[in-house]
PDB file of N, CA and C in Angstrom:
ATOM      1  N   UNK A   1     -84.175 -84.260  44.059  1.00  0.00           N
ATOM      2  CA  UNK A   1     -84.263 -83.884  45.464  1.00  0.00           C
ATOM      3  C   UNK A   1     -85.714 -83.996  45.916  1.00  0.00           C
ATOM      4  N   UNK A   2     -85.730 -84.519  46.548  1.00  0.00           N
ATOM      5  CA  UNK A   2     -87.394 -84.700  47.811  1.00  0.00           C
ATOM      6  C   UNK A   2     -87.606 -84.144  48.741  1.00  0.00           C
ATOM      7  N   UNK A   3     -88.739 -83.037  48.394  1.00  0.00           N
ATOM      8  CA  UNK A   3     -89.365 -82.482  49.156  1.00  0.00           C
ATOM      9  C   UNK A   3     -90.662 -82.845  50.112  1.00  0.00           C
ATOM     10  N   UNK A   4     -89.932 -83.209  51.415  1.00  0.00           N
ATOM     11  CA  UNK A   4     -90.980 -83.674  52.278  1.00  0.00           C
ATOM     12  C   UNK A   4     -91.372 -82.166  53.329  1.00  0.00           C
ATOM     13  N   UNK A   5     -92.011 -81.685  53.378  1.00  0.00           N
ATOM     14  CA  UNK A   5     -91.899 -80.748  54.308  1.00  0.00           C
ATOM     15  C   UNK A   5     -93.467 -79.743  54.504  1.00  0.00           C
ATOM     16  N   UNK A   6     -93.799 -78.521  55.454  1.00  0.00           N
ATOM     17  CA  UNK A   6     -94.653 -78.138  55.722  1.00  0.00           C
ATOM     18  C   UNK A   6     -94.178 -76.393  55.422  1.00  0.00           C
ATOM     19  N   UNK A   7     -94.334 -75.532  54.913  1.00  0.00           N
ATOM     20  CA  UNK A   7     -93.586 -74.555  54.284  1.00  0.00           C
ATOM     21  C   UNK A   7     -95.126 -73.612  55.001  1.00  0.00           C
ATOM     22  N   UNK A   8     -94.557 -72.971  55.602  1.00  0.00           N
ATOM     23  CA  UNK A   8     -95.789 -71.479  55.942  1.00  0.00           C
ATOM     24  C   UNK A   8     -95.409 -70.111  54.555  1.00  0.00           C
ATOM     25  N   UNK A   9     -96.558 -69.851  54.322  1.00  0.00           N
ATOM     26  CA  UNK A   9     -96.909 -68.886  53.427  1.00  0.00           C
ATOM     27  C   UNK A   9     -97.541 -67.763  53.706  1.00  0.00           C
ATOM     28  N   UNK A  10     -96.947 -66.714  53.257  1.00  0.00           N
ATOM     29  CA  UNK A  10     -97.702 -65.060  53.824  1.00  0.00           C
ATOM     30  C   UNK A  10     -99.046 -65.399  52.711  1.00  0.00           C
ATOM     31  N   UNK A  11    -100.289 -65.489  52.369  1.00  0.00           N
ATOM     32  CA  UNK A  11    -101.353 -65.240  51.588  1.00  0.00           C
ATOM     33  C   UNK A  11    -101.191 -64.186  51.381  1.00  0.00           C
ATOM     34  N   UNK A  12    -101.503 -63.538  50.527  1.00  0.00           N
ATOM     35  CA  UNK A  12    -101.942 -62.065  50.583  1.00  0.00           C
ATOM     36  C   UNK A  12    -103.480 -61.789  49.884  1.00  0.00           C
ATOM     37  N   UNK A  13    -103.836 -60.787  50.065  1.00  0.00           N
ATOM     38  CA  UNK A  13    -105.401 -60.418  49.607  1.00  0.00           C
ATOM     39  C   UNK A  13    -105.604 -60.481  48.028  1.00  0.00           C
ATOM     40  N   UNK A  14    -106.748 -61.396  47.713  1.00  0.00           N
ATOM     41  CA  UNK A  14    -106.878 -61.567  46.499  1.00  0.00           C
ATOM     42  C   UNK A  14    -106.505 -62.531  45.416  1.00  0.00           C
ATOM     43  N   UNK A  15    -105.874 -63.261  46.314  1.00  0.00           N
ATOM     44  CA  UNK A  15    -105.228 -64.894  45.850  1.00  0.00           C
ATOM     45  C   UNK A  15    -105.885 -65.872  46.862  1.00  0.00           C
ATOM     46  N   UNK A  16    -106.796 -66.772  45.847  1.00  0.00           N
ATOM     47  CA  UNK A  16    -107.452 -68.074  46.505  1.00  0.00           C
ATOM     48  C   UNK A  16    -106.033 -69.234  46.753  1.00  0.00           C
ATOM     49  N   UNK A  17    -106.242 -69.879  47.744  1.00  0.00           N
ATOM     50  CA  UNK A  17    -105.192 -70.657  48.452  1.00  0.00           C
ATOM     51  C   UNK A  17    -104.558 -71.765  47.003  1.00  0.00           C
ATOM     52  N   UNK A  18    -105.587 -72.004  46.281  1.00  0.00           N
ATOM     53  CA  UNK A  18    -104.821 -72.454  44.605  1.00  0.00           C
ATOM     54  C   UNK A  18    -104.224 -71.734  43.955  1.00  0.00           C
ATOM     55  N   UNK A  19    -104.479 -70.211  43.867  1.00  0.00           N
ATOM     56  CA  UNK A  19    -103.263 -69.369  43.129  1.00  0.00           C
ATOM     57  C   UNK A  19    -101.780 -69.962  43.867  1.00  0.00           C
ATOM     58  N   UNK A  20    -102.151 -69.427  45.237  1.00  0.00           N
ATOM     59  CA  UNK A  20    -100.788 -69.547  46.146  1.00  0.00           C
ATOM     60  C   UNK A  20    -100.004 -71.184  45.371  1.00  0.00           C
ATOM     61  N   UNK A  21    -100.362 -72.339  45.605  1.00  0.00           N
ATOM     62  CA  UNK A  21    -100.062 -73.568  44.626  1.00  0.00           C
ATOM     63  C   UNK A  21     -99.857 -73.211  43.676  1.00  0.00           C
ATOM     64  N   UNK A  22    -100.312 -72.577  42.562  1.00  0.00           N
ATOM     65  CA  UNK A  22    -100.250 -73.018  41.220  1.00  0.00           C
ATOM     66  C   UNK A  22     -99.016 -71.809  41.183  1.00  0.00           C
ATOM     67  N   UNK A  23     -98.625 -70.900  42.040  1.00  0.00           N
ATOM     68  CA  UNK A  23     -97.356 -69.813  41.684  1.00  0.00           C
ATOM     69  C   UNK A  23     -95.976 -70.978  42.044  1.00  0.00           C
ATOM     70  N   UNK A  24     -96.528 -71.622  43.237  1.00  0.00           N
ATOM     71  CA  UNK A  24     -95.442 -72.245  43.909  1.00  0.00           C
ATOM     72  C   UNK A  24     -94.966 -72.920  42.929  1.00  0.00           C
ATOM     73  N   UNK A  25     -95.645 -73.786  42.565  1.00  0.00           N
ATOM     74  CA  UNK A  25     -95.205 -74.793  41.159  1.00  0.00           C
ATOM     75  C   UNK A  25     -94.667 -74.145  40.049  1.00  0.00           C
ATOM     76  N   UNK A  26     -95.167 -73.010  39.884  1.00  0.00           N
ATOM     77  CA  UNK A  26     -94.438 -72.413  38.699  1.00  0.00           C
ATOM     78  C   UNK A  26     -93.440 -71.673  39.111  1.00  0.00           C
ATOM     79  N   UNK A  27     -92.829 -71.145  40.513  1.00  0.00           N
ATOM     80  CA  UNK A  27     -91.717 -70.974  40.496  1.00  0.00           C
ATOM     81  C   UNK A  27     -90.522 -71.916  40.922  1.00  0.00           C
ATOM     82  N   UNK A  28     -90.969 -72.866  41.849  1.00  0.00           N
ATOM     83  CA  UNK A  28     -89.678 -74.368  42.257  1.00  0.00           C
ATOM     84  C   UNK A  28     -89.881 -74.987  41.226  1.00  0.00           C
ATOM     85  N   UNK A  29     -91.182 -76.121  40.869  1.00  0.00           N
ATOM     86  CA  UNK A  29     -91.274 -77.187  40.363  1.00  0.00           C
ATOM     87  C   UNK A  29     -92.390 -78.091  40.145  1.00  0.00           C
ATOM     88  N   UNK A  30     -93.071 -78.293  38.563  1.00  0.00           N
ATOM     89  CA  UNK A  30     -94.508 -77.934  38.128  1.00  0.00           C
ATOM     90  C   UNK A  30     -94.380 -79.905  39.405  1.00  0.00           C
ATOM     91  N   UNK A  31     -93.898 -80.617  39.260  1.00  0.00           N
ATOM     92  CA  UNK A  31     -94.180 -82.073  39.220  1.00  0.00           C
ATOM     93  C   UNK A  31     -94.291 -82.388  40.925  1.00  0.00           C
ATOM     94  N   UNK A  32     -94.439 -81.152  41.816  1.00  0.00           N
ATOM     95  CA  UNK A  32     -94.324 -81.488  43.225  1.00  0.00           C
ATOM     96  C   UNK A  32     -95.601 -81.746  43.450  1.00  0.00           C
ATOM     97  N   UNK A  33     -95.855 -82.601  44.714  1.00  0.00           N
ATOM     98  CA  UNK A  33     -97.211 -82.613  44.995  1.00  0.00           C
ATOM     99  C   UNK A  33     -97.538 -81.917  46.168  1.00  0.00           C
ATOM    100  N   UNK A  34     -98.249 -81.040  46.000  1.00  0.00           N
ATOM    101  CA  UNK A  34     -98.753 -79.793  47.017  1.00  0.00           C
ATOM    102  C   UNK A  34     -99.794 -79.918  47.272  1.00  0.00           C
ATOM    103  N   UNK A  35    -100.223 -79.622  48.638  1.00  0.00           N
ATOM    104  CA  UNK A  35    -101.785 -79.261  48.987  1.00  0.00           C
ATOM    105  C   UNK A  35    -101.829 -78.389  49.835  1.00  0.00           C
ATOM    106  N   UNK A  36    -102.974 -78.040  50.470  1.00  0.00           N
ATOM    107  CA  UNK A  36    -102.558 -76.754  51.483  1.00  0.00           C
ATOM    108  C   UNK A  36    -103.134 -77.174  52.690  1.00  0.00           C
ATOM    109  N   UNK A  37    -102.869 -76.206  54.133  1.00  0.00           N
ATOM    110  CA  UNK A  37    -103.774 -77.261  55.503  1.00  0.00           C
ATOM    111  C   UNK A  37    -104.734 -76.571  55.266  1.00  0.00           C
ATOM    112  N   UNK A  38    -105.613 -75.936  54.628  1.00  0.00           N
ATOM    113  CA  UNK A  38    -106.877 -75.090  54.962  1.00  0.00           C
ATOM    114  C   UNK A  38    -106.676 -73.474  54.068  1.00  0.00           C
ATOM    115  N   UNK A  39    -108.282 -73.405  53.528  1.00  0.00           N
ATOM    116  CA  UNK A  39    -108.327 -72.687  52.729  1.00  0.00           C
ATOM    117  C   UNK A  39    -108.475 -71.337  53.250  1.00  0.00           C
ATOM    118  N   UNK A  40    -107.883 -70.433  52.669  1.00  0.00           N
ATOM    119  CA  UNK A  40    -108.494 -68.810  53.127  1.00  0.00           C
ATOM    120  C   UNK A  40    -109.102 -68.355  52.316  1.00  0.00           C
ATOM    121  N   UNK A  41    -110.177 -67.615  52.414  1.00  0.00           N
ATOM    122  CA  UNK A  41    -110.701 -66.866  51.408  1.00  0.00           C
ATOM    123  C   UNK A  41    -110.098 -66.023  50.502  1.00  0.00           C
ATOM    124  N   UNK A  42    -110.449 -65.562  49.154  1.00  0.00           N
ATOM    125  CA  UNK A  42    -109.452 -64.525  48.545  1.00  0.00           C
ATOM    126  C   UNK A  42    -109.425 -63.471  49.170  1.00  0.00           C
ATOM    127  N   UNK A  43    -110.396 -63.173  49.836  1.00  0.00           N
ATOM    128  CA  UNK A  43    -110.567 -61.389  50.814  1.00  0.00           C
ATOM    129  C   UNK A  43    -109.777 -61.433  51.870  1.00  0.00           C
ATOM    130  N   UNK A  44    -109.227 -62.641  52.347  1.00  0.00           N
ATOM    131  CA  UNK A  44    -108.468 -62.390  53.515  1.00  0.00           C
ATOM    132  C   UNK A  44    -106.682 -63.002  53.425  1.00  0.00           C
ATOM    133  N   UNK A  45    -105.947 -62.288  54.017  1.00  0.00           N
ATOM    134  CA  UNK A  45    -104.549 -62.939  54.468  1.00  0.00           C
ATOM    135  C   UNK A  45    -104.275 -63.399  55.284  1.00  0.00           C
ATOM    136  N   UNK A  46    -103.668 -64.168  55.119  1.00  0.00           N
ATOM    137  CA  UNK A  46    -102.835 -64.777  56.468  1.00  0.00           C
ATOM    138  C   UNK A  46    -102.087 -65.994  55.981  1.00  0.00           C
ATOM    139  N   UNK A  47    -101.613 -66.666  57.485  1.00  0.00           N
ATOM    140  CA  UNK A  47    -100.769 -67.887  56.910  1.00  0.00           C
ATOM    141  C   UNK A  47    -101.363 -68.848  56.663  1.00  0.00           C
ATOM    142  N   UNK A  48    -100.936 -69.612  55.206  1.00  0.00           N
ATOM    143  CA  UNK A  48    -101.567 -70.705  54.579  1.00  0.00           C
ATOM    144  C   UNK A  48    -100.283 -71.603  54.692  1.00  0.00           C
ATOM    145  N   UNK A  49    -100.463 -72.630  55.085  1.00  0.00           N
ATOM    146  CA  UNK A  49     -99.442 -73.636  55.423  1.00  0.00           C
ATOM    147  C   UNK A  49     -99.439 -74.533  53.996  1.00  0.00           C
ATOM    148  N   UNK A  50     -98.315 -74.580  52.933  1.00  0.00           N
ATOM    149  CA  UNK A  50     -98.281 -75.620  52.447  1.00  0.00           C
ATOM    150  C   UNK A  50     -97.339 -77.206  52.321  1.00  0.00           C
ATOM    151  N   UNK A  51     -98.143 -77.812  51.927  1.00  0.00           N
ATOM    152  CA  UNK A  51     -97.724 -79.339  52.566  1.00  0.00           C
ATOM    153  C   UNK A  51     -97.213 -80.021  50.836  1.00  0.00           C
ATOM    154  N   UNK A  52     -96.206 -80.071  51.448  1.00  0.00           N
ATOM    155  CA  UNK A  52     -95.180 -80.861  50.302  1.00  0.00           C
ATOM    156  C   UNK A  52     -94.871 -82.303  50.287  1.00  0.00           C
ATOM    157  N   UNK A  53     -95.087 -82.990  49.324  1.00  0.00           N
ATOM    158  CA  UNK A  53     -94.731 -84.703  49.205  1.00  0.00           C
ATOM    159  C   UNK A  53     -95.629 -85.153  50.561  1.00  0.00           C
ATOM    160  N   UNK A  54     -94.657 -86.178  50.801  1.00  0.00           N
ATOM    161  CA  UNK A  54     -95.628 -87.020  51.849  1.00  0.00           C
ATOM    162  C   UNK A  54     -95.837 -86.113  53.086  1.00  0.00           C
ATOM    163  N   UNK A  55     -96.060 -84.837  52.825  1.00  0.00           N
ATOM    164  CA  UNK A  55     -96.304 -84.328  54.055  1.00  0.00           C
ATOM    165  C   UNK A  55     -98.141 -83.977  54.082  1.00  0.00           C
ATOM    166  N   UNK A  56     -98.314 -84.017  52.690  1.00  0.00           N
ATOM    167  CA  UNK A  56     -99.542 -84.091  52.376  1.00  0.00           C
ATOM    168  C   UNK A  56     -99.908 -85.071  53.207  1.00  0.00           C
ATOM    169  N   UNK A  57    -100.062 -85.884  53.624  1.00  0.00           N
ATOM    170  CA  UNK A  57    -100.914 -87.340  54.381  1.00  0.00           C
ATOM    171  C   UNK A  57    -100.956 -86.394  55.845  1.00  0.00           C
ATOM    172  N   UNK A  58    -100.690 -85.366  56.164  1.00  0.00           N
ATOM    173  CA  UNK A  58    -100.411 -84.735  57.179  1.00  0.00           C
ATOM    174  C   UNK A  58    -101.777 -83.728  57.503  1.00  0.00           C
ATOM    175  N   UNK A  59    -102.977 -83.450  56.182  1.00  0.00           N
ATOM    176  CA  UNK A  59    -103.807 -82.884  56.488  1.00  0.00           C
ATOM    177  C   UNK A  59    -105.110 -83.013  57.232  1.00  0.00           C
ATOM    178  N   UNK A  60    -105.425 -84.287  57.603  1.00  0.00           N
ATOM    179  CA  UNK A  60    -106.519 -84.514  58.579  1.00  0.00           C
ATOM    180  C   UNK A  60    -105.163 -84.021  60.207  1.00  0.00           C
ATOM    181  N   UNK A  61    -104.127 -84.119  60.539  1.00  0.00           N
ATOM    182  CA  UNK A  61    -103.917 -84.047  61.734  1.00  0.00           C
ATOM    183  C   UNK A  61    -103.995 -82.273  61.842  1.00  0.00           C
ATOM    184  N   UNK A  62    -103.424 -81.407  60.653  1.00  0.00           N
ATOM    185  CA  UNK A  62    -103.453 -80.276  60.790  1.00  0.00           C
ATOM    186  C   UNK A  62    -104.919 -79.537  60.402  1.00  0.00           C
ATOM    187  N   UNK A  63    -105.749 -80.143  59.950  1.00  0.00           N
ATOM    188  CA  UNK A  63    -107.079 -79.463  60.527  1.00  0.00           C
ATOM    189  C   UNK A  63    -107.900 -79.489  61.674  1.00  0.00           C
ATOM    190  N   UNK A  64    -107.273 -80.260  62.685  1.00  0.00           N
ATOM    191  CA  UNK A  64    -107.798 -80.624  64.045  1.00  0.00           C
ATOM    192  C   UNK A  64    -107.083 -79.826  64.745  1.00  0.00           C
ATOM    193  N   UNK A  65    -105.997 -78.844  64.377  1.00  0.00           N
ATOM    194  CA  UNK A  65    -105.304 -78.329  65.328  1.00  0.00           C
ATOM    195  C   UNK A  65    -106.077 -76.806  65.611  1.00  0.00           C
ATOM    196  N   UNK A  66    -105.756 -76.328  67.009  1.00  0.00           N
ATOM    197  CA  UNK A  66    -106.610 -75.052  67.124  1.00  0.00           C
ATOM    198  C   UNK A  66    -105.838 -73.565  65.980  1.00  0.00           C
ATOM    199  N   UNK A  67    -107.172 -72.982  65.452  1.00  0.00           N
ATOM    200  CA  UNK A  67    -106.539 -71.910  64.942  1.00  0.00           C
ATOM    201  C   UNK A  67    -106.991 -70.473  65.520  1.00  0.00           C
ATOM    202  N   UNK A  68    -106.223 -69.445  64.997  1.00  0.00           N
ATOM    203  CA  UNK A  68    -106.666 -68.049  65.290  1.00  0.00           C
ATOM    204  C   UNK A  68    -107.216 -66.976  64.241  1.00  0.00           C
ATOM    205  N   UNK A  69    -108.331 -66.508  64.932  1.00  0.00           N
ATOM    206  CA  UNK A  69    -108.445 -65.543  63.463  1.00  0.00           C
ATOM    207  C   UNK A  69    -108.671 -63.710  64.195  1.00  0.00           C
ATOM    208  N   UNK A  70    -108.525 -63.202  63.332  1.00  0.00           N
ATOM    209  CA  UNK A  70    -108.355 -61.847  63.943  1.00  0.00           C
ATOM    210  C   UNK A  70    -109.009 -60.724  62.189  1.00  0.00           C
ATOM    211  N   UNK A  71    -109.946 -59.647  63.197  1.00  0.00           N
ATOM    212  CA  UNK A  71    -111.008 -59.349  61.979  1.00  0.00           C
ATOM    213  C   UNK A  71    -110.292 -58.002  62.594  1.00  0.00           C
ATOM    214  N   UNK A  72    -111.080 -56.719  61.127  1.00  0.00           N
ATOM    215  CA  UNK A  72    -111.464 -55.266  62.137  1.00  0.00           C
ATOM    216  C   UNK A  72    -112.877 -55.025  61.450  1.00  0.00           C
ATOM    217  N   UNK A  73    -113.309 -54.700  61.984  1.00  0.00           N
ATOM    218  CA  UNK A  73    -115.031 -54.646  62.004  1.00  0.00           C
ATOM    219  C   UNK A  73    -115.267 -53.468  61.858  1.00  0.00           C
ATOM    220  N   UNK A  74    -116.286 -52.762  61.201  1.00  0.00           N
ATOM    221  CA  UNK A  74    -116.676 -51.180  61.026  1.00  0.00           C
ATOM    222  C   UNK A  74    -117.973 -51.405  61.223  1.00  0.00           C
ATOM    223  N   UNK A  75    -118.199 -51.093  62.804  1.00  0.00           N
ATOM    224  CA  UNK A  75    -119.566 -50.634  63.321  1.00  0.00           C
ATOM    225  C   UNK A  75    -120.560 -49.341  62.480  1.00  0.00           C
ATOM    226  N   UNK A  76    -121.635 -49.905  62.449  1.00  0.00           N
ATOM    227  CA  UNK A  76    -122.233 -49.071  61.286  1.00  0.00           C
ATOM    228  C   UNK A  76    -121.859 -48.913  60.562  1.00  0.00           C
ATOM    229  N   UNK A  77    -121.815 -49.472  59.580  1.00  0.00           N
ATOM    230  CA  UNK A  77    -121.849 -49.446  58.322  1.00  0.00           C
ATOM    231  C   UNK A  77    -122.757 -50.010  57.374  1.00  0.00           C
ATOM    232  N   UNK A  78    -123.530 -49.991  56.440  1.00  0.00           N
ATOM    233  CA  UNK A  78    -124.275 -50.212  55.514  1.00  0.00           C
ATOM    234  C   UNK A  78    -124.177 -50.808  54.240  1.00  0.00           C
ATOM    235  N   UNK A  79    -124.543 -52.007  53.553  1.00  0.00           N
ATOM    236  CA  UNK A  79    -124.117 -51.894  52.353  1.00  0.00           C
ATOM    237  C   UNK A  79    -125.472 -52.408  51.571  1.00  0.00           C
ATOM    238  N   UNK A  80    -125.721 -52.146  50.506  1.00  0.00           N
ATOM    239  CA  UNK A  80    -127.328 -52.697  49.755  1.00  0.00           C
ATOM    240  C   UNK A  80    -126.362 -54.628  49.654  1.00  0.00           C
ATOM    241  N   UNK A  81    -125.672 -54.785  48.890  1.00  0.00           N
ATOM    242  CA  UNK A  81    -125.384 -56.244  48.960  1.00  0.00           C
ATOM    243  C   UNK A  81    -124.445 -56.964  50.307  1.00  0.00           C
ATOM    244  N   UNK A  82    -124.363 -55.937  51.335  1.00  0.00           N
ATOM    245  CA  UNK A  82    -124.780 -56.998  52.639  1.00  0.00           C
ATOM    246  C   UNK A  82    -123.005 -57.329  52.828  1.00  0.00           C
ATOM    247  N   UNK A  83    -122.173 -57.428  52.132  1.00  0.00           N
ATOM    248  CA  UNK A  83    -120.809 -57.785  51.979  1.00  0.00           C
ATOM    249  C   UNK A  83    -119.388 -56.870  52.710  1.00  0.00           C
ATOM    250  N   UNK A  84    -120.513 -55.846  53.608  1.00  0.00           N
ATOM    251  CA  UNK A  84    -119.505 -54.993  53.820  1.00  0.00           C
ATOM    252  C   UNK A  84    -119.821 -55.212  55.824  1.00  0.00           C
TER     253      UNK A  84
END
């Protein structure tokens, strides 16, 4: 069976957008070819779009498309390594 398709993914915190791949494969099917439209950081969630079979050839059009991002910010706050 051939998987051509664009599959949206919940990320969750603490998985780099290759975990998310390398689970996928190990739960459908190690021999698919996957890529993703764009990376999230491990600190953050959201939807990571992955691109299956020839849908992969699909990632220069889906990084040109507009995206959204949405933070919560803690005014004053302090940290010695700057990360907070």
């Amino acid at each position: 069976m051939r998987m051509d398709k664009i599959l949206p993914v919940n990320k969750p915190v603490g998985m780099t957008s290759y975990d998310v791949i390398r689970r996928f494969k190990q739960t459908v099917h190690p021999d698919y070819k996957i890529g993703h439209g764009g990376t999230l950081d491990p600190f953050a969630d959201g939807v990571l779009l992955l691109l299956l079979g020839h849908a992969t050839k699909k990632m220069g059009e889906l990084s040109m498309l507009p995206k959204t991002y949405r933070a919560v910010a803690k005014l004053g706050a302090r940290s010695d390594t700057l990360d907070v």
